[in-house]
N, C-alpha and C. Protein backbone atom coordinates (compact mmCIF):
# COMPACT_ATOMS: atom_id res chain seq x y z
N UNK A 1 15.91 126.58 -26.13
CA UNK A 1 17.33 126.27 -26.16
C UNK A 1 17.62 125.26 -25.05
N UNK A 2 18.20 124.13 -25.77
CA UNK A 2 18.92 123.09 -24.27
C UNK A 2 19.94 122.81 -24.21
N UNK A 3 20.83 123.49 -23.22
CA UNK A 3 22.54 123.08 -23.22
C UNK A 3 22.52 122.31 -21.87
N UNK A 4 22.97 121.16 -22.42
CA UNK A 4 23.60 119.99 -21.24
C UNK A 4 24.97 120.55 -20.60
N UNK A 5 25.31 120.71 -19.96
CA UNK A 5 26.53 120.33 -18.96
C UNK A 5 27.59 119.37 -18.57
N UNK A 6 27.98 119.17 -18.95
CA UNK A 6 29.01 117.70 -18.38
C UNK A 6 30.39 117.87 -17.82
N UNK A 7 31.03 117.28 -17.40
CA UNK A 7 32.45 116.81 -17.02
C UNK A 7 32.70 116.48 -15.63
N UNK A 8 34.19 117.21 -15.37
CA UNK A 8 34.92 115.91 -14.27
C UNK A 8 34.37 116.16 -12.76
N UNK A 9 34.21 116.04 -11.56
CA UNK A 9 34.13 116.35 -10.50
C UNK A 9 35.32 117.58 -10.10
N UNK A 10 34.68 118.87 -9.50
CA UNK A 10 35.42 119.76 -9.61
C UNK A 10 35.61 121.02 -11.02
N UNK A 11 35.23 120.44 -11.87
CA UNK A 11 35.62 121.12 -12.82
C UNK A 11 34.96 122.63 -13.20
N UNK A 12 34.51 122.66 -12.52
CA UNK A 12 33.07 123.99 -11.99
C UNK A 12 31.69 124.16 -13.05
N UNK A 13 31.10 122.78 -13.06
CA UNK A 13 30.01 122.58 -13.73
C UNK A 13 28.80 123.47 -13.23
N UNK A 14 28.61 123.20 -12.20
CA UNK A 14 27.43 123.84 -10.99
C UNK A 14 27.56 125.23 -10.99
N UNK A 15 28.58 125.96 -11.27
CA UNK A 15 28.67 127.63 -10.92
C UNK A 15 28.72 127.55 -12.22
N UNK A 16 28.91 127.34 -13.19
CA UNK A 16 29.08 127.55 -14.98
C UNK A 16 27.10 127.48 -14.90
N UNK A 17 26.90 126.33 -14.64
CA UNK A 17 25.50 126.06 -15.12
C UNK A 17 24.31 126.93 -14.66
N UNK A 18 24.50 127.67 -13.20
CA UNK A 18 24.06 128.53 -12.68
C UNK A 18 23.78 129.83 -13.31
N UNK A 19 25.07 130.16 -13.59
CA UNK A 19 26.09 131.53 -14.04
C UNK A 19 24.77 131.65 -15.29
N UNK A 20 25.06 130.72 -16.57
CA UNK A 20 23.86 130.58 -17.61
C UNK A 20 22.45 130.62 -17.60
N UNK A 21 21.85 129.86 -16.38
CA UNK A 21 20.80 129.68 -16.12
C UNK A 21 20.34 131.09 -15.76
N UNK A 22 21.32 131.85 -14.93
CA UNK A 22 20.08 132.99 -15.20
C UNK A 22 20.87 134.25 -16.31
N UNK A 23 21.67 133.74 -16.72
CA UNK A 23 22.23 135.01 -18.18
C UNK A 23 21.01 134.77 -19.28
N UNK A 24 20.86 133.21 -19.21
CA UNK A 24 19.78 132.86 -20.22
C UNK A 24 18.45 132.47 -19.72
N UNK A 25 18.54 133.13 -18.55
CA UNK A 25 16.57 133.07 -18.22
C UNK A 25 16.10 131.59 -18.63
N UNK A 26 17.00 130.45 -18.28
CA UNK A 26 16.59 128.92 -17.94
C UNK A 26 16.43 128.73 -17.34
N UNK A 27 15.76 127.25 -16.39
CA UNK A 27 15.52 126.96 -15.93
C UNK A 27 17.18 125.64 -15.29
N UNK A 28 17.72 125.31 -14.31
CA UNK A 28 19.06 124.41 -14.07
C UNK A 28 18.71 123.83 -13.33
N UNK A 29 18.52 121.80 -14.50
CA UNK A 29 18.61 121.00 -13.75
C UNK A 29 19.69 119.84 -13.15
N UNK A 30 19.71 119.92 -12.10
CA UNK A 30 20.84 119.48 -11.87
C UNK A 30 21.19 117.71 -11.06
N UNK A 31 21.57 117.02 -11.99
CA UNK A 31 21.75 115.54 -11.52
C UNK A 31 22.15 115.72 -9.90
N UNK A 32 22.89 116.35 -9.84
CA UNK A 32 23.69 116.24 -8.55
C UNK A 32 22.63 116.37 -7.47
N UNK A 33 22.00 117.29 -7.19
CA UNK A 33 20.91 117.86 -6.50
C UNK A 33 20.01 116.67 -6.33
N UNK A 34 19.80 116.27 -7.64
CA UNK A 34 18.74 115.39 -7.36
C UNK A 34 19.40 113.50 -6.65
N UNK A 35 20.75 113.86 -6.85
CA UNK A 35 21.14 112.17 -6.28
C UNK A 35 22.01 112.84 -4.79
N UNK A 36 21.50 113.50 -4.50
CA UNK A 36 22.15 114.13 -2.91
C UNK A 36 20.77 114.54 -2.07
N UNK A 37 19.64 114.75 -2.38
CA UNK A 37 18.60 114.97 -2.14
C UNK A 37 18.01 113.44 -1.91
N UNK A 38 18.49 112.32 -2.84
CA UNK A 38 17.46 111.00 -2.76
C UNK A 38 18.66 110.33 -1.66
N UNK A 39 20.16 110.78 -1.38
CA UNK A 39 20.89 110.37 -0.27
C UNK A 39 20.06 110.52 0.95
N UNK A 40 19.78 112.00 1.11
CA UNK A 40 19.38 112.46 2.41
C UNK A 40 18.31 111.83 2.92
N UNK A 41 16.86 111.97 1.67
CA UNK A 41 15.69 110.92 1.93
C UNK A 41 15.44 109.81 2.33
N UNK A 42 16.88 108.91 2.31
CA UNK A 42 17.08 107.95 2.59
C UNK A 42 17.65 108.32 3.68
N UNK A 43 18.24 109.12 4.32
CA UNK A 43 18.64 108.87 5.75
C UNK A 43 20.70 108.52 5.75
N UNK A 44 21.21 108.48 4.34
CA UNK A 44 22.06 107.85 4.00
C UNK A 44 23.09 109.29 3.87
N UNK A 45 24.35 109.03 4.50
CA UNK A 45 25.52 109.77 3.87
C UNK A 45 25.96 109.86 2.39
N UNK A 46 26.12 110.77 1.65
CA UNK A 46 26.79 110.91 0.11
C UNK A 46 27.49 109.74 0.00
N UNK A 47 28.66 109.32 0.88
CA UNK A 47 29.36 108.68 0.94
C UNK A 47 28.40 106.95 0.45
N UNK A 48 27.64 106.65 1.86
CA UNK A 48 26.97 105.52 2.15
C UNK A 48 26.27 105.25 0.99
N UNK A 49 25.79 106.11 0.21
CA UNK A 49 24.79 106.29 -1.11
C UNK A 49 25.79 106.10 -2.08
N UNK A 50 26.75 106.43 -2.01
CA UNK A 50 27.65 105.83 -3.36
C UNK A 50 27.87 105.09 -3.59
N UNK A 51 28.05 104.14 -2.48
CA UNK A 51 28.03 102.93 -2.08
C UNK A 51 26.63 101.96 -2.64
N UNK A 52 25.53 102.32 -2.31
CA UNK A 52 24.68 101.34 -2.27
C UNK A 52 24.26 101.35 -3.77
N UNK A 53 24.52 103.13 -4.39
CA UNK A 53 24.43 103.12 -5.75
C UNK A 53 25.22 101.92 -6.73
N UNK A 54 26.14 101.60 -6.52
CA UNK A 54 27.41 100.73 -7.12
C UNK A 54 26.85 99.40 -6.91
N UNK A 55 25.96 99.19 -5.88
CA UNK A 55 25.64 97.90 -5.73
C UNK A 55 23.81 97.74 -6.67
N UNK A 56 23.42 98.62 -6.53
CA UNK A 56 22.03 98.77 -6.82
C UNK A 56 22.02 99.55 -8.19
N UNK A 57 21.56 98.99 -9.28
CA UNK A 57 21.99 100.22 -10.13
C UNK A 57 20.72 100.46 -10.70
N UNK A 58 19.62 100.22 -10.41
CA UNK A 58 18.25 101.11 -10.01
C UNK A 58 18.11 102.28 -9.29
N UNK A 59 19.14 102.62 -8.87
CA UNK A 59 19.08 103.73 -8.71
C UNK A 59 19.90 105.12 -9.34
N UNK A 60 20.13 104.48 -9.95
CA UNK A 60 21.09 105.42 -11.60
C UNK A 60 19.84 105.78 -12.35
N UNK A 61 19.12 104.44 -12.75
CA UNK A 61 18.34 104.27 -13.48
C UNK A 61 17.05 104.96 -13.60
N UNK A 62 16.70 105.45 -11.96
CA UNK A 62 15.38 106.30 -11.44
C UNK A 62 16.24 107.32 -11.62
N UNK A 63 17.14 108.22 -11.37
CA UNK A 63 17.32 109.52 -11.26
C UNK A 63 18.07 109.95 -12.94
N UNK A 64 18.23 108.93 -13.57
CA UNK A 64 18.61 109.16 -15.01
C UNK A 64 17.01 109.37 -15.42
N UNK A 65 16.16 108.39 -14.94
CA UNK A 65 15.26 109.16 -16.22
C UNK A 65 14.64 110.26 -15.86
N UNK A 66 14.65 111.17 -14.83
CA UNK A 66 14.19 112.27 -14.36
C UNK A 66 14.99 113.22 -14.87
N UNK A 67 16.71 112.89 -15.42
CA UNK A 67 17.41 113.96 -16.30
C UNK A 67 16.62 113.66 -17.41
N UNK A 68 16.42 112.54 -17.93
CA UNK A 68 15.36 112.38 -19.39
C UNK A 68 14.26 113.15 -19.82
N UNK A 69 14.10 113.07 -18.86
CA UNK A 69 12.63 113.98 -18.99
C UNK A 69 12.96 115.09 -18.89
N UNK A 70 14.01 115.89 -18.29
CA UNK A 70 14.33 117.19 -18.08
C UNK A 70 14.70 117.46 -19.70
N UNK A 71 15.52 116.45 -20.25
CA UNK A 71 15.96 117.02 -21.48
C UNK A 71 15.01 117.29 -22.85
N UNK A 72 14.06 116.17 -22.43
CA UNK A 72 12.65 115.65 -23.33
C UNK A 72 12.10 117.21 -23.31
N UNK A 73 12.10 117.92 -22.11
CA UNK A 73 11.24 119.12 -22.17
C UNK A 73 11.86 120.45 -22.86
N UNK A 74 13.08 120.34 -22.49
CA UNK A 74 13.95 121.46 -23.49
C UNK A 74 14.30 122.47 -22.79
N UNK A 75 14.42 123.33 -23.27
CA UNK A 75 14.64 124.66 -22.84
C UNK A 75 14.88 124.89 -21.38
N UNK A 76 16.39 124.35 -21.11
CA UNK A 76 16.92 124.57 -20.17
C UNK A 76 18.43 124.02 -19.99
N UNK A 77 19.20 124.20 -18.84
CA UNK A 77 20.09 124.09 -18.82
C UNK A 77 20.56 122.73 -18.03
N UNK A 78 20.71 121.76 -18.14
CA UNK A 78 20.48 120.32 -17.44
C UNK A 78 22.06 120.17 -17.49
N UNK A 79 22.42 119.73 -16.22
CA UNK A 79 23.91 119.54 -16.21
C UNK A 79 23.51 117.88 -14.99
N UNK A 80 24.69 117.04 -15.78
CA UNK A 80 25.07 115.84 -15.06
C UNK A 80 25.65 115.17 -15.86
N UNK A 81 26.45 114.48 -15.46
CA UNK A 81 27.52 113.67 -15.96
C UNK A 81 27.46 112.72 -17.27
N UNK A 82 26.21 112.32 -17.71
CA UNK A 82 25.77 111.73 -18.59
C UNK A 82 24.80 111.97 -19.53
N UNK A 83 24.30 113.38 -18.85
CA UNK A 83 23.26 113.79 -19.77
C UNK A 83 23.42 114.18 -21.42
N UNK A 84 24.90 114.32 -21.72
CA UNK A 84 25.00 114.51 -23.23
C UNK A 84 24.81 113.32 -24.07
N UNK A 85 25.28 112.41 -23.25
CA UNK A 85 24.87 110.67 -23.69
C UNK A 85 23.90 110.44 -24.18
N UNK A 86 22.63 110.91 -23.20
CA UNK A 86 21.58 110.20 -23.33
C UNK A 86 20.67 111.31 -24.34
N UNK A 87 21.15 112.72 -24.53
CA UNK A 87 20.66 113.37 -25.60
C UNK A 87 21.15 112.63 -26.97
N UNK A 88 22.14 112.24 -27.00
CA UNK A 88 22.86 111.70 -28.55
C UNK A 88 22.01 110.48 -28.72
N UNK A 89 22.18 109.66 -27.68
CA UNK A 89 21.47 108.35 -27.64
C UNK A 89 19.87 108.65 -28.22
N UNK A 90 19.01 109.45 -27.60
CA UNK A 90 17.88 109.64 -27.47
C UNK A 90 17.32 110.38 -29.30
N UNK A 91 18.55 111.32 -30.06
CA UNK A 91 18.32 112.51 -30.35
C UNK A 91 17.43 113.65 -30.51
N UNK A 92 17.71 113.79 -29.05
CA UNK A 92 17.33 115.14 -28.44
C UNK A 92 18.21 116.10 -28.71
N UNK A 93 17.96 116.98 -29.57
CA UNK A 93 19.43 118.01 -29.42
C UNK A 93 19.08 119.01 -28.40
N UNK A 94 20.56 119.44 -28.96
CA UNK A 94 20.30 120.36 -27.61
C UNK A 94 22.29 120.37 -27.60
N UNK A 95 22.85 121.78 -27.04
CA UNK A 95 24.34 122.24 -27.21
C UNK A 95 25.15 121.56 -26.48
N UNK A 96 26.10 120.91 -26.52
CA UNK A 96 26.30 119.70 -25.30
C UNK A 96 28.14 120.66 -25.02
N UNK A 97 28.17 120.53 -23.66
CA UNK A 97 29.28 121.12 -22.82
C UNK A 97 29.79 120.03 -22.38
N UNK A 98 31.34 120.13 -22.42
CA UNK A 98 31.98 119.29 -21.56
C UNK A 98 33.20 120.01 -20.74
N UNK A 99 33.02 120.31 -19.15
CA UNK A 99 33.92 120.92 -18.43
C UNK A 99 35.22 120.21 -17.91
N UNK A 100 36.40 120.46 -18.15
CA UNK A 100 37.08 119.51 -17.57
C UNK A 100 38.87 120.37 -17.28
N UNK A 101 39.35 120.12 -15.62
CA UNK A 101 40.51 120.85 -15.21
C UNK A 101 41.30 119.93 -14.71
N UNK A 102 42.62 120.34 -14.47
CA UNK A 102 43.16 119.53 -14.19
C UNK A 102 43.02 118.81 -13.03
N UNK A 103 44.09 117.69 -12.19
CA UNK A 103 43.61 117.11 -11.03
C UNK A 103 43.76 118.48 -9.92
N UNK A 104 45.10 118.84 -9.47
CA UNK A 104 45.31 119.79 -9.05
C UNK A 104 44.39 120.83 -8.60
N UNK A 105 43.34 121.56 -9.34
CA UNK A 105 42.52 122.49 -9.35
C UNK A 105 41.07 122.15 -9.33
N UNK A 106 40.85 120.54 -9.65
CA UNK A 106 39.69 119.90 -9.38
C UNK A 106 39.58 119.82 -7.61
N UNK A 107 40.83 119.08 -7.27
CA UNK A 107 41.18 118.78 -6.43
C UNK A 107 40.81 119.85 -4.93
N UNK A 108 41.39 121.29 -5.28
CA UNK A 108 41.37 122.44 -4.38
C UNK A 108 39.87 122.59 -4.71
N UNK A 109 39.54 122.80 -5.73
CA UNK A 109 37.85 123.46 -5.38
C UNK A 109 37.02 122.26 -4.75
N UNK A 110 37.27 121.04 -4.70
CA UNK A 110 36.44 119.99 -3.90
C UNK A 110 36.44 120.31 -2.98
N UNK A 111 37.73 120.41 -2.33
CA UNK A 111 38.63 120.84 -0.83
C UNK A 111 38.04 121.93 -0.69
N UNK A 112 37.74 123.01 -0.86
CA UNK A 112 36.99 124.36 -0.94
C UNK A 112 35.85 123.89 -0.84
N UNK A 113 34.91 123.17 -1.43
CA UNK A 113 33.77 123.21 -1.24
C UNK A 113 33.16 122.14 -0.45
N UNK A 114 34.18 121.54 0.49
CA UNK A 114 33.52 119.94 1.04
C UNK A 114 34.55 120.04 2.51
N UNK A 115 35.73 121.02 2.23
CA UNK A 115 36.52 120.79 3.59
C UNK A 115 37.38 119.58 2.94
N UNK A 116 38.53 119.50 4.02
CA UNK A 116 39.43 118.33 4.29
C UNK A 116 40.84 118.53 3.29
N UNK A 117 41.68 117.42 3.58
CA UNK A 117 42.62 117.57 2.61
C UNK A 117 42.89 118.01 1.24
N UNK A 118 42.99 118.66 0.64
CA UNK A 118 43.87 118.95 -0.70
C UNK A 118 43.78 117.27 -1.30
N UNK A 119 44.75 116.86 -0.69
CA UNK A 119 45.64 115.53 -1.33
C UNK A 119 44.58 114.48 -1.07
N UNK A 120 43.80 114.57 0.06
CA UNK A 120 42.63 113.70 0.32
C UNK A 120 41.96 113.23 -0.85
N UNK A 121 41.47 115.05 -0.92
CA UNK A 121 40.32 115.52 -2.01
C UNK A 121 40.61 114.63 -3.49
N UNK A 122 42.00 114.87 -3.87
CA UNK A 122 42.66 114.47 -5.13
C UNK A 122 42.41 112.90 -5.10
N UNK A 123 42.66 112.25 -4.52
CA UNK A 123 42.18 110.54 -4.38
C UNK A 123 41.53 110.32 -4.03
N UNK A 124 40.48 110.92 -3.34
CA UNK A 124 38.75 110.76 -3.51
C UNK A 124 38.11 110.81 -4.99
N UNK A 125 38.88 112.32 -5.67
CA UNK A 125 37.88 112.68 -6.69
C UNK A 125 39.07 111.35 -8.27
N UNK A 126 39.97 110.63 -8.04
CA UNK A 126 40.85 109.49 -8.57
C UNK A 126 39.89 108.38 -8.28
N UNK A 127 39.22 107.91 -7.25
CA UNK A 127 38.93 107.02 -6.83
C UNK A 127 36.71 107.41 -7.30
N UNK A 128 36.66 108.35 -7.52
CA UNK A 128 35.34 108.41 -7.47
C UNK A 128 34.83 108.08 -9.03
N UNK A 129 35.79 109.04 -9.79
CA UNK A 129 35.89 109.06 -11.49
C UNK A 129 35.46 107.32 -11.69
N UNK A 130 36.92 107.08 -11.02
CA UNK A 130 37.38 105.42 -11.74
C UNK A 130 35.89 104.52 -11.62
N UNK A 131 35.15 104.77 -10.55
CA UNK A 131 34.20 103.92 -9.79
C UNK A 131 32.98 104.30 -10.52
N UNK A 132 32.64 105.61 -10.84
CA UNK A 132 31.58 106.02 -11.27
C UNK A 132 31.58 105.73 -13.57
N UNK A 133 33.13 105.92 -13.85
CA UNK A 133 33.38 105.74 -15.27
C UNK A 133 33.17 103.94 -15.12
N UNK A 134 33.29 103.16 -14.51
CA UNK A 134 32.94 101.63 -14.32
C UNK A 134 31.57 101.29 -13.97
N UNK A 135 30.70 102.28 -13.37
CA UNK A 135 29.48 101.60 -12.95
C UNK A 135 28.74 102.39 -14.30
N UNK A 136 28.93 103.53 -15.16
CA UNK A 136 28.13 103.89 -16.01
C UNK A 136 28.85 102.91 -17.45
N UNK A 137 29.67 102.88 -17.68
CA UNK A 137 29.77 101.43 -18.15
C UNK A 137 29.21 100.35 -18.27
N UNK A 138 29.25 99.92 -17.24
CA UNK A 138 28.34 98.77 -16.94
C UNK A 138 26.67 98.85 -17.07
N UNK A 139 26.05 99.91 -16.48
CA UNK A 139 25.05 99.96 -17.02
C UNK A 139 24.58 100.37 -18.19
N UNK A 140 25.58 101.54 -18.82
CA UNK A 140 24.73 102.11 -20.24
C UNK A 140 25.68 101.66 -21.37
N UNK A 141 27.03 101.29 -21.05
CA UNK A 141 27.98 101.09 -22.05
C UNK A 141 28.75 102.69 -22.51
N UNK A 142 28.24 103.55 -21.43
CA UNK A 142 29.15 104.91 -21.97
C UNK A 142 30.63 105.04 -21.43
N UNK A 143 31.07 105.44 -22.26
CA UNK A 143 33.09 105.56 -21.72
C UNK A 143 32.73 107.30 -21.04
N UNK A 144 32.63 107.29 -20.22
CA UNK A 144 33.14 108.74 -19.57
C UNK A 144 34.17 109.56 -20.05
N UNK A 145 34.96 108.85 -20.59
CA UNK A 145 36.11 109.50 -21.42
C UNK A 145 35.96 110.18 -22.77
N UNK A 146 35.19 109.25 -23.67
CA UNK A 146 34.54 109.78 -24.73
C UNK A 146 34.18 111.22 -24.69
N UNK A 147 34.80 112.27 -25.63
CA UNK A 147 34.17 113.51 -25.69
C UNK A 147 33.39 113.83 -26.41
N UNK A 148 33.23 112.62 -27.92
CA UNK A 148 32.76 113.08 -28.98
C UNK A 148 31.45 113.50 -29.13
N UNK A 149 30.50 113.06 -27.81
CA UNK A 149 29.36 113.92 -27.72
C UNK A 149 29.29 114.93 -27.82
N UNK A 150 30.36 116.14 -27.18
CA UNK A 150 30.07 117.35 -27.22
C UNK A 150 30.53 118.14 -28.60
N UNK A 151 29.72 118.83 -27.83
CA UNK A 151 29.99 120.38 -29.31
C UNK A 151 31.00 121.50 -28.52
N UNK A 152 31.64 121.58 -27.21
CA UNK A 152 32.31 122.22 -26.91
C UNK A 152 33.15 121.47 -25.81
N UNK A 153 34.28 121.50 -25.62
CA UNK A 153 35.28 120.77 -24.50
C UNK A 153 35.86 122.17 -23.86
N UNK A 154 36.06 122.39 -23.17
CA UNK A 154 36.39 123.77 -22.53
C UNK A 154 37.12 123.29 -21.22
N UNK A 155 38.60 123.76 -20.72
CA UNK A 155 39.53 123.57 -19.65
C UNK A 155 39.14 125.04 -19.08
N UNK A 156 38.53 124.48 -17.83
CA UNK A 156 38.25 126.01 -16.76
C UNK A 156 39.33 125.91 -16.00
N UNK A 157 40.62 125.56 -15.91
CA UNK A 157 41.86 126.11 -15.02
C UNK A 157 42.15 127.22 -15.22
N UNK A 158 42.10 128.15 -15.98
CA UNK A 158 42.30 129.81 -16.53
C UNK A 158 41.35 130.64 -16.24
N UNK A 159 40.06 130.11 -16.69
CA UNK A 159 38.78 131.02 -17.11
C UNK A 159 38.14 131.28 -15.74
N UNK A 160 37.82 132.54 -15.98
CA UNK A 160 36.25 132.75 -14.97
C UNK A 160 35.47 131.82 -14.39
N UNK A 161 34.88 131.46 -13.79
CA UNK A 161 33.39 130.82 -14.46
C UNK A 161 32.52 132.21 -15.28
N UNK A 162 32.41 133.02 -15.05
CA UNK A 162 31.95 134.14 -15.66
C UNK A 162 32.48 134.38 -17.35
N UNK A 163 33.36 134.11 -17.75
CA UNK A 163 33.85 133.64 -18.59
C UNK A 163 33.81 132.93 -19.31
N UNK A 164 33.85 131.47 -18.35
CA UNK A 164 33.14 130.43 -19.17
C UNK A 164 31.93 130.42 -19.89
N UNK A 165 30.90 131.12 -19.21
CA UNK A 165 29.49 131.02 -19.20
C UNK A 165 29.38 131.90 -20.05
N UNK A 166 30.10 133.04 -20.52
CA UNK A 166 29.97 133.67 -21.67
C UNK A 166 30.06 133.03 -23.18
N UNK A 167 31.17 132.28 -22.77
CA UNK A 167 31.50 131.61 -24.47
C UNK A 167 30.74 130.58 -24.30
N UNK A 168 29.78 129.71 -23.55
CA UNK A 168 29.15 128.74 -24.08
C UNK A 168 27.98 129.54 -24.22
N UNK A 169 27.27 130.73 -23.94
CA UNK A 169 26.79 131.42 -24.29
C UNK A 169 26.12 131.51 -25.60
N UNK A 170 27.50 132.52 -25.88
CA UNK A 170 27.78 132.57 -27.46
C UNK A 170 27.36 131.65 -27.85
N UNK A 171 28.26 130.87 -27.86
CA UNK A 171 28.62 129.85 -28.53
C UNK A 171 26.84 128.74 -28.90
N UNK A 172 26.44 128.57 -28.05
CA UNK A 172 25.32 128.51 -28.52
C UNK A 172 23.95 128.75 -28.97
N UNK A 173 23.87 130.42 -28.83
CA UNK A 173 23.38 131.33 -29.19
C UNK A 173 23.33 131.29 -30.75
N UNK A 174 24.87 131.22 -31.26
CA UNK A 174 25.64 131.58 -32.43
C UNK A 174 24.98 129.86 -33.13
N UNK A 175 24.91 129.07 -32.59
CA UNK A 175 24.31 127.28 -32.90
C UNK A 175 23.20 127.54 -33.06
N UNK A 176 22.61 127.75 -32.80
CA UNK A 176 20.86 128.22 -32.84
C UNK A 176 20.24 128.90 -33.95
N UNK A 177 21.01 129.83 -34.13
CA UNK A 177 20.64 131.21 -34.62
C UNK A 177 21.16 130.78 -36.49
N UNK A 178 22.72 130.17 -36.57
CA UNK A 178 23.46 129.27 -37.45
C UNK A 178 21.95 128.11 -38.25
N UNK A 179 21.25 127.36 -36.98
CA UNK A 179 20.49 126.83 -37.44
C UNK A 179 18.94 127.17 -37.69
N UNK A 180 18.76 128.41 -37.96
CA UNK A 180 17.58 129.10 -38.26
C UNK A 180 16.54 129.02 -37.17
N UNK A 181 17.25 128.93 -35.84
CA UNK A 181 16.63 129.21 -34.26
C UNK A 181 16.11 127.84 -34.01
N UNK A 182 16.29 126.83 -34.76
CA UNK A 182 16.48 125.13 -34.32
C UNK A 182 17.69 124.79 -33.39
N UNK A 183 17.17 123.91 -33.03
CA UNK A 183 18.23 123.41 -31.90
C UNK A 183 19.49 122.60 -32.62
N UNK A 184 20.32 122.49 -32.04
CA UNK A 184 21.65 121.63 -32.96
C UNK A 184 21.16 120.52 -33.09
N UNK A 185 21.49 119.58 -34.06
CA UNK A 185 21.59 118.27 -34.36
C UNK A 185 22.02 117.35 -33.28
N UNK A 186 21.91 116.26 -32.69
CA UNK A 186 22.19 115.59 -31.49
C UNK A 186 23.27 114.49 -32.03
């Protein structure tokens, strides 16, 4: 079974993807990890690395195909911002998630999980979208906006994450099982 992950900054991708990874005895790989890990290696702030990313876009390009290969292998739970893309693109199936809350509540759990302003947080994570939906553009031609990749759109301003992670669960349990224990169509 391979369910991708996706959506906005904040939207509680990372505790959803977790939450699954071990309900469903997967394995969670996670873009983020791996482009905050190649910050540090470099000696570089998140910040400074976002930066040089925007200018360099070889380096999208190295840590995209290491989600590639994550997805190529299957059976697991791969969450990053583009990875449903490049399953459709590729067709690799596999259950594609898209998490997404409002600014407000994106906003506080950044602030929760990074420190600093509320209101900061909110025009960081305004200013990060805009920058990051323009540089994946530019390199792959994907609209960040586009949902039609997924097979599920889900607003976590209400839900659990415990919750969440139940109905995509299901939900692709019920996809699987629908397709005689084949993976969905990509």
């Amino acid at each position: 079974m391979l369910i991708t992950i996706s959506g906005t900054p904040g939207s509680g991708k990372t505790t959803v993807a977790r939450l699954l990874s071990q309900r469903l005895g997967l394995p969670h790989v996670y873009a983020g990890d791996l482009y905050r890990r190649e910050a540090e290696r470099r000696g570089l702030s998140l910040e400074e690395f976002n930066q040089l990313s925007a200018r360099d876009h070889t380096i999208d390009r190295q840590l995209d195909e290491r989600m590639i290969d994550a997805l190529r292998q299957g059976n697991a739970i791969v969450e990053g911002r583009l990875v449903a893309f490049f399953a459709r693109k590729l067709g690799i199936p596999a259950f594609k998630v898209y998490l997404t809350a409002s600014e407000a509540v994106r906003a506080r759990r950044v602030q929760q999980r990074e420190g600093g302003d509320t209101n900061e947080q909110l025009r960081a994570n305004q200013e990060r979208h805009k920058a990051d939906s323009e540089r994946y553009r530019q390199i792959y031609g994907f609209d960040l906006e586009d949902t039609s990749p997924y097979d599920l759109v889900f607003s976590t301003d209400e839900a659990t994450p415990e919750e969440i992670a139940e109905v995509i669960a299901r939900a692709a349990q019920s996809r699987f099982a629908f397709d005689g224990g084949r993976p969905p169509r990509s």
